[in-house]
C-alpha atoms as a PDB file:
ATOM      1  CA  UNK A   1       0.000   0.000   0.000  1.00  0.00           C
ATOM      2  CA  UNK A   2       0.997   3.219  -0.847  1.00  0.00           C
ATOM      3  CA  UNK A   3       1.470   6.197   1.645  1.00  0.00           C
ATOM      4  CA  UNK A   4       0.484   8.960  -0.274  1.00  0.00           C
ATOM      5  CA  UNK A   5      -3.568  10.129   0.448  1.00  0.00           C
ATOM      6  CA  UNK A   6      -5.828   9.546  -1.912  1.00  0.00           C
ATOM      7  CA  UNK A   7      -7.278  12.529  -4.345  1.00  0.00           C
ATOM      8  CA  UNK A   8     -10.806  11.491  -4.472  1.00  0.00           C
ATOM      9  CA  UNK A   9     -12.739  13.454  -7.950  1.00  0.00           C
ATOM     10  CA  UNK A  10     -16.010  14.179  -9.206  1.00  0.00           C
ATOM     11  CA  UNK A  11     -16.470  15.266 -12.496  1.00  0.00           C
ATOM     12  CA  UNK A  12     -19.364  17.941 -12.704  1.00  0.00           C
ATOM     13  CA  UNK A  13     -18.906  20.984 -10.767  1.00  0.00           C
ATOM     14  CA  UNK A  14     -15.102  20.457 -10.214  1.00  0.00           C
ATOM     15  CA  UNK A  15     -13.759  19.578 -13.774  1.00  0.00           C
ATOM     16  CA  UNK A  16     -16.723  20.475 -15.751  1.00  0.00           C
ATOM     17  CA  UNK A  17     -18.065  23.694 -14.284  1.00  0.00           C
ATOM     18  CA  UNK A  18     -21.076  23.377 -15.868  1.00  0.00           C
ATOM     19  CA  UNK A  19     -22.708  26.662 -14.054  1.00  0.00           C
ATOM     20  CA  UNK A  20     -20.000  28.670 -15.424  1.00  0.00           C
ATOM     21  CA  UNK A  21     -20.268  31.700 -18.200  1.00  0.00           C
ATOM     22  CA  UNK A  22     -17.546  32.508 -20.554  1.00  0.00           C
ATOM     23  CA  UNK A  23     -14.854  29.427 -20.115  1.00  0.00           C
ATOM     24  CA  UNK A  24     -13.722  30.164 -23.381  1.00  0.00           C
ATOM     25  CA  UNK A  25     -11.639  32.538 -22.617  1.00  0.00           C
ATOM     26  CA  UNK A  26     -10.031  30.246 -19.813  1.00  0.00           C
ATOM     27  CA  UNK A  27      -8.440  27.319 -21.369  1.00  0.00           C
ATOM     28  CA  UNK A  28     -11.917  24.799 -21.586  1.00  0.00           C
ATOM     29  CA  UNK A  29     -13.041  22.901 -24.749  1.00  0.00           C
ATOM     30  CA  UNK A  30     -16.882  21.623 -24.918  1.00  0.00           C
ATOM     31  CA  UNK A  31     -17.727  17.905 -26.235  1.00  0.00           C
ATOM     32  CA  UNK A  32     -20.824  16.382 -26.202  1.00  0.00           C
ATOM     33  CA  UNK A  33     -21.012  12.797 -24.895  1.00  0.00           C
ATOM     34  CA  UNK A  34     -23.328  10.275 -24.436  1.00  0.00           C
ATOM     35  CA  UNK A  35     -23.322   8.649 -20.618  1.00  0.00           C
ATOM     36  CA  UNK A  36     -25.470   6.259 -20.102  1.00  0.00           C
ATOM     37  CA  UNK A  37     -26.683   7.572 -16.608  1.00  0.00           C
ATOM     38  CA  UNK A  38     -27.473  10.811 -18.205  1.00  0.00           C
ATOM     39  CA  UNK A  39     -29.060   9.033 -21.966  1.00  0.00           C
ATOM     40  CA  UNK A  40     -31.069   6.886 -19.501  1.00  0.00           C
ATOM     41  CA  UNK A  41     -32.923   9.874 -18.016  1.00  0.00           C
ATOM     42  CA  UNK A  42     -33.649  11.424 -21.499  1.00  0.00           C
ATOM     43  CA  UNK A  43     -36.971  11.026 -23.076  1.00  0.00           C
ATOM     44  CA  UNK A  44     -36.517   8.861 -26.192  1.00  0.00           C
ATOM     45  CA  UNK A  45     -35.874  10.639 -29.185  1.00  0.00           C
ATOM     46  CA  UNK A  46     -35.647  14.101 -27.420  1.00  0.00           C
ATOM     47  CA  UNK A  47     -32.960  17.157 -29.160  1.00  0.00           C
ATOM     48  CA  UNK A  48     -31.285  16.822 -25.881  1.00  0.00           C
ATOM     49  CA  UNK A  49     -30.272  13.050 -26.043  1.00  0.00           C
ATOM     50  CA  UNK A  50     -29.327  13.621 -29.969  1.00  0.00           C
ATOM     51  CA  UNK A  51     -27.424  16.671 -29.311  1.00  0.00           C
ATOM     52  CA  UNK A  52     -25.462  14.674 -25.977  1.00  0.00           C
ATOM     53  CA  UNK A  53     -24.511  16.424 -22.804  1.00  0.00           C
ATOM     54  CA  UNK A  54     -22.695  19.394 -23.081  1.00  0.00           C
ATOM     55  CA  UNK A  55     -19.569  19.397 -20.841  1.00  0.00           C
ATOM     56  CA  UNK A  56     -16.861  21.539 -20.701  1.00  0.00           C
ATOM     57  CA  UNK A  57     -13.035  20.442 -19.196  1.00  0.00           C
ATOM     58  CA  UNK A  58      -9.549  22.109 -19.034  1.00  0.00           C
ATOM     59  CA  UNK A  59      -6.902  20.100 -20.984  1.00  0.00           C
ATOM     60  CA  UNK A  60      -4.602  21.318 -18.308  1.00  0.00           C
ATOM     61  CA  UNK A  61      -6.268  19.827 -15.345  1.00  0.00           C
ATOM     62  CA  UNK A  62      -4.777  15.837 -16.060  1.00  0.00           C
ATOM     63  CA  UNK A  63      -1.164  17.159 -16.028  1.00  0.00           C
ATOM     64  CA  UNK A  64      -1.974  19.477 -12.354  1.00  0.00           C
ATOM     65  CA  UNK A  65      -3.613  16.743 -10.928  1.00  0.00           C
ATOM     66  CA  UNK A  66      -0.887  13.915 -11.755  1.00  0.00           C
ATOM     67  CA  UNK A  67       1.822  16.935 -10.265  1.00  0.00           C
ATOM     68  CA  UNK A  68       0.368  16.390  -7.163  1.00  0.00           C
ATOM     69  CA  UNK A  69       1.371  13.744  -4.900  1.00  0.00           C
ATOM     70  CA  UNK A  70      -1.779  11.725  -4.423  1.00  0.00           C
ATOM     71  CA  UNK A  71      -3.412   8.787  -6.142  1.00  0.00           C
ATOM     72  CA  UNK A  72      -6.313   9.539  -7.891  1.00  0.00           C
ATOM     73  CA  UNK A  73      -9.517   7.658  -8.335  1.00  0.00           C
ATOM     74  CA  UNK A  74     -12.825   8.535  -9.607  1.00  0.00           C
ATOM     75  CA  UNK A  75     -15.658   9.478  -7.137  1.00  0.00           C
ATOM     76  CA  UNK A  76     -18.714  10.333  -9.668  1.00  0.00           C
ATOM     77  CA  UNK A  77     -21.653   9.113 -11.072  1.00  0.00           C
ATOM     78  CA  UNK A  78     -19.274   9.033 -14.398  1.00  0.00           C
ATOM     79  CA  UNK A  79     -17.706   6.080 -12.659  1.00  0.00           C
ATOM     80  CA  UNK A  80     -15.914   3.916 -15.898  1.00  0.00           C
ATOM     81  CA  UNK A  81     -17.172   6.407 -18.096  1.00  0.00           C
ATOM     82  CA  UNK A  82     -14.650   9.057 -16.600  1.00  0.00           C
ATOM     83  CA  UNK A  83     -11.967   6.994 -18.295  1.00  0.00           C
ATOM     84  CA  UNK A  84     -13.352   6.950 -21.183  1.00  0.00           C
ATOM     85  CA  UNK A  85     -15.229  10.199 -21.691  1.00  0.00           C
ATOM     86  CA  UNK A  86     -13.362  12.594 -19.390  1.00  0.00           C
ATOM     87  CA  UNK A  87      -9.242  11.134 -18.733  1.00  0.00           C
ATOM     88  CA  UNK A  88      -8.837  11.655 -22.062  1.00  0.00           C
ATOM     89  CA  UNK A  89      -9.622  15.368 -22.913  1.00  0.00           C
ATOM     90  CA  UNK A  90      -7.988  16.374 -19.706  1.00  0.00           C
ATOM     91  CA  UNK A  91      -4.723  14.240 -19.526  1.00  0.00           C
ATOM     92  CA  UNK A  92      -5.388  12.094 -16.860  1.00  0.00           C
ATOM     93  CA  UNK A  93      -4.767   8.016 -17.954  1.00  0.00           C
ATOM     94  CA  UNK A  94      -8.027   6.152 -18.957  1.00  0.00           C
ATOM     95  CA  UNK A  95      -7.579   3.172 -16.129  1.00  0.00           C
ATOM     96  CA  UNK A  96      -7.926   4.967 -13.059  1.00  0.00           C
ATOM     97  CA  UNK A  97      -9.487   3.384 -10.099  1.00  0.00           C
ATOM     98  CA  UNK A  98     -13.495   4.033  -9.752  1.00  0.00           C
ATOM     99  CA  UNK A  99     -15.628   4.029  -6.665  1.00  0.00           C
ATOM    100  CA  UNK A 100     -18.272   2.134  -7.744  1.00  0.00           C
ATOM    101  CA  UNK A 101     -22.199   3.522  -6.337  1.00  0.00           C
ATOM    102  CA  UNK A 102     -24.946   1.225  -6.423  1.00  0.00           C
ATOM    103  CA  UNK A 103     -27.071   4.066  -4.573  1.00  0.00           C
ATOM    104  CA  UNK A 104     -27.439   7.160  -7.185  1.00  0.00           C
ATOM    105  CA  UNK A 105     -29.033   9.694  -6.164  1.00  0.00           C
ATOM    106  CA  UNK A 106     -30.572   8.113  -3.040  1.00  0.00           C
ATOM    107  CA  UNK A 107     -32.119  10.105  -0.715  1.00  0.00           C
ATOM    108  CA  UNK A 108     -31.458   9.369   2.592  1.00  0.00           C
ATOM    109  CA  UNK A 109     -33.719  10.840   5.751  1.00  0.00           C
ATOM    110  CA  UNK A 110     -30.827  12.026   7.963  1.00  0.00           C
ATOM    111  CA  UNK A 111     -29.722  14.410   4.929  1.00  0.00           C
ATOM    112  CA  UNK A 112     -26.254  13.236   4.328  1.00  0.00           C
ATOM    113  CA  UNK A 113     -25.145  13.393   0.688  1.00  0.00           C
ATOM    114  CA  UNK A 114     -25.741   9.771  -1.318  1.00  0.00           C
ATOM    115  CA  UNK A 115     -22.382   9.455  -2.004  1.00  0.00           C
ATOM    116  CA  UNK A 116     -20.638  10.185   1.385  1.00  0.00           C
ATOM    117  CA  UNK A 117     -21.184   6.435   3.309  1.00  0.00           C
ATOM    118  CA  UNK A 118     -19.560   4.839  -0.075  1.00  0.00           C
ATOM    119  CA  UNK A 119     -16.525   7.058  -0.432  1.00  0.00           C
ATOM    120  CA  UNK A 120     -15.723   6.762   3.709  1.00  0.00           C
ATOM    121  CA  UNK A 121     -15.889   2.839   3.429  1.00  0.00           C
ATOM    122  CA  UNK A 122     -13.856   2.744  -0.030  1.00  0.00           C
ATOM    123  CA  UNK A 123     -11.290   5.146   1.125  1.00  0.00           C
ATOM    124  CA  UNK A 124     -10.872   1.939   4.412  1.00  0.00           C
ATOM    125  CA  UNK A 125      -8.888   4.523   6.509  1.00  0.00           C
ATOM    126  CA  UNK A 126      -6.382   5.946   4.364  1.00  0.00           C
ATOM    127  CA  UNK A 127      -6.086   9.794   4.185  1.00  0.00           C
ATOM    128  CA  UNK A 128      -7.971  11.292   1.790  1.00  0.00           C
ATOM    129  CA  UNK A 129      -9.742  14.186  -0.250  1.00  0.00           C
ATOM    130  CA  UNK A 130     -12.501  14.490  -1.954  1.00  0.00           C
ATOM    131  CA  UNK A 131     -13.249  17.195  -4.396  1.00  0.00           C
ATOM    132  CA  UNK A 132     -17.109  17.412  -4.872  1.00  0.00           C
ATOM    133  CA  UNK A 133     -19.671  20.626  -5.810  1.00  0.00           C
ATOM    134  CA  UNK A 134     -22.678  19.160  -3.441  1.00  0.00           C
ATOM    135  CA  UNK A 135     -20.420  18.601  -0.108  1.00  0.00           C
ATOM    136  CA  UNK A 136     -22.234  20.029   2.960  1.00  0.00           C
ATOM    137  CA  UNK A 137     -21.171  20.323   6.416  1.00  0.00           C
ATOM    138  CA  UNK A 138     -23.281  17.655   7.353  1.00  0.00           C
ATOM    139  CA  UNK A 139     -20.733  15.389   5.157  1.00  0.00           C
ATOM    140  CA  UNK A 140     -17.938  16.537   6.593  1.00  0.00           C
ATOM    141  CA  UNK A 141     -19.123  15.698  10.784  1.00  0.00           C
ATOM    142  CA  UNK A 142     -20.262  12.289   9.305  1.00  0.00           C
ATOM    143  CA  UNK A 143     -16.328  11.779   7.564  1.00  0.00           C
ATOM    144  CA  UNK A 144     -14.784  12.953  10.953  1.00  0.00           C
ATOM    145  CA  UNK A 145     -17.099  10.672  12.875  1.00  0.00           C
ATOM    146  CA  UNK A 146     -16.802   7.594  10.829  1.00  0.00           C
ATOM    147  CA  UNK A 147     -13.235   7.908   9.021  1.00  0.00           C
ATOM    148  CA  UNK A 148     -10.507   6.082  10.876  1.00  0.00           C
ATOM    149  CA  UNK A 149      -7.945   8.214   8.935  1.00  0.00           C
ATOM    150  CA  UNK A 150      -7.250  12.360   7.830  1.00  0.00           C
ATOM    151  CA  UNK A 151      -9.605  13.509   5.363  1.00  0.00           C
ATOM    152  CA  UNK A 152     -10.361  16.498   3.519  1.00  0.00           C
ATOM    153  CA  UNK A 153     -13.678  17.815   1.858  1.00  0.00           C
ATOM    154  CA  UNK A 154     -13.249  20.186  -0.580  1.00  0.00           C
ATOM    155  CA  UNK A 155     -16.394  21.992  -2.097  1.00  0.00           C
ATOM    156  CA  UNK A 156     -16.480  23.137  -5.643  1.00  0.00           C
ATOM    157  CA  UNK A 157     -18.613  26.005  -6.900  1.00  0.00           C
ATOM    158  CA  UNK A 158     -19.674  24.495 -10.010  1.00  0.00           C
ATOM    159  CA  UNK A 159     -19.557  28.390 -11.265  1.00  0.00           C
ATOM    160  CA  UNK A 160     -15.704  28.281 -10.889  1.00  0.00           C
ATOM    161  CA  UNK A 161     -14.742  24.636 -11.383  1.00  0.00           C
ATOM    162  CA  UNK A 162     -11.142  23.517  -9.814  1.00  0.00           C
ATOM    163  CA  UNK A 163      -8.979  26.819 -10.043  1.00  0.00           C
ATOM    164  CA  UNK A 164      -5.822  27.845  -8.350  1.00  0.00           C
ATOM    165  CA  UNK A 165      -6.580  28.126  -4.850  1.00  0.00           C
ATOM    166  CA  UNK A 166      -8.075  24.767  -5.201  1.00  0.00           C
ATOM    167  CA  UNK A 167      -5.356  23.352  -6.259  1.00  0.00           C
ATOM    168  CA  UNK A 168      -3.133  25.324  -4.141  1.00  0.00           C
ATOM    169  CA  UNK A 169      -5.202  24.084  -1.123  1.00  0.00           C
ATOM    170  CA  UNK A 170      -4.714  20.237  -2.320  1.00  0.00           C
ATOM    171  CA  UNK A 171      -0.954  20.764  -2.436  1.00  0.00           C
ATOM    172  CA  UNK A 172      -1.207  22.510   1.166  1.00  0.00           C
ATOM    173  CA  UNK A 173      -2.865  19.440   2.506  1.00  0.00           C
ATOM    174  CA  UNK A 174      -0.940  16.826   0.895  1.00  0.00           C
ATOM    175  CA  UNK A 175       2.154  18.350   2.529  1.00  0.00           C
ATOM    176  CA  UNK A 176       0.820  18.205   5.822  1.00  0.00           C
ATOM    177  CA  UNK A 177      -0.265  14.597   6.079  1.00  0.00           C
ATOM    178  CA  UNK A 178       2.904  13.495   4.204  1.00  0.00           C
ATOM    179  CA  UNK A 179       4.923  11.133   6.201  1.00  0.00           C
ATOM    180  CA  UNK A 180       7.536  12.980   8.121  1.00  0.00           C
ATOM    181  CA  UNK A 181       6.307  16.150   7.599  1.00  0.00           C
END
């Protein structure tokens, strides 16, 4: 096992920003793709599933992320379909690891977000981060109550997407739960 934290990533709101205005100008490229998770919720034969989902990524982003000293995995309702639809455009390599969710989109009474029980027991007590747009504080108690090891929840405003102080904060972090630091 390695001793480097994992870097935890969801696709929409922290590498596509898909509430943002005038990317353009900042590096991002827009595709259209066809996930299955989003085609399946599509009325048959609607514009919309023709036309595909409009997403827009940084081609910069792989190479940042794979500078840092984490290991990556995927933690969104992409799952395999960020290596195929997303590693590529950005840089990242099309066979990372994939928390796999078998509860999309649940709703759960106490509040917490769907995805939050999954990614404590996958992560099994390593030190981690997770970058996410829909990250509450409720999340973040549950993590600290139920996550053996260091963690970090980093909210995304899907306006902005992952942008320097982001990824100034995940170097930060990764320095200070380093081994010997």
């Amino acid at each position: 096992m390695t001793d480097r934290p994992l870097l935890l990533l969801d696709v929409d709101g922290p590498l596509n920003p898909f509430r943002a205005r005038l990317l353009r100008h900042r590096g991002y490229v827009t595709r259209r793709v066809h996930p299955a998770n989003w085609s399946a919720r599509q009325k048959p034969g609607s514009r919309r599933l023709r036309r595909g989902l409009r997403i827009r990524l940084h081609p910069g982003h792989g190479a940042r992320l794979l500078a840092l000293p984490y290991d990556l995995a995927w933690a969104t309702t992409w799952m395999h379909e960020a290596n195929e639809m997303i590693a590529p455009v950005i840089g990242l390599p099309t066979a990372l690891p994939v928390i796999e969710f078998t509860n999309l989109f649940a709703e759960y009474p106490d509040g917490l977000y769907w995805k939050t029980r999954r990614v404590v027991e996958w992560a099994d007590g390593r030190p981690f981060v997770w970058v996410d747009d829909l990250i509450t504080d409720l999340d973040v108690r549950h993590v600290a109550e139920h996550h053996a090891g260091r963690a970090l929840l980093l909210r995304i405003d899907p306006r902005r997407g992952l942008g320097e102080r982001e990824f100034a904060e995940l170097e930060r972090w990764a320095r200070d739960v380093s081994p010997g630091s």
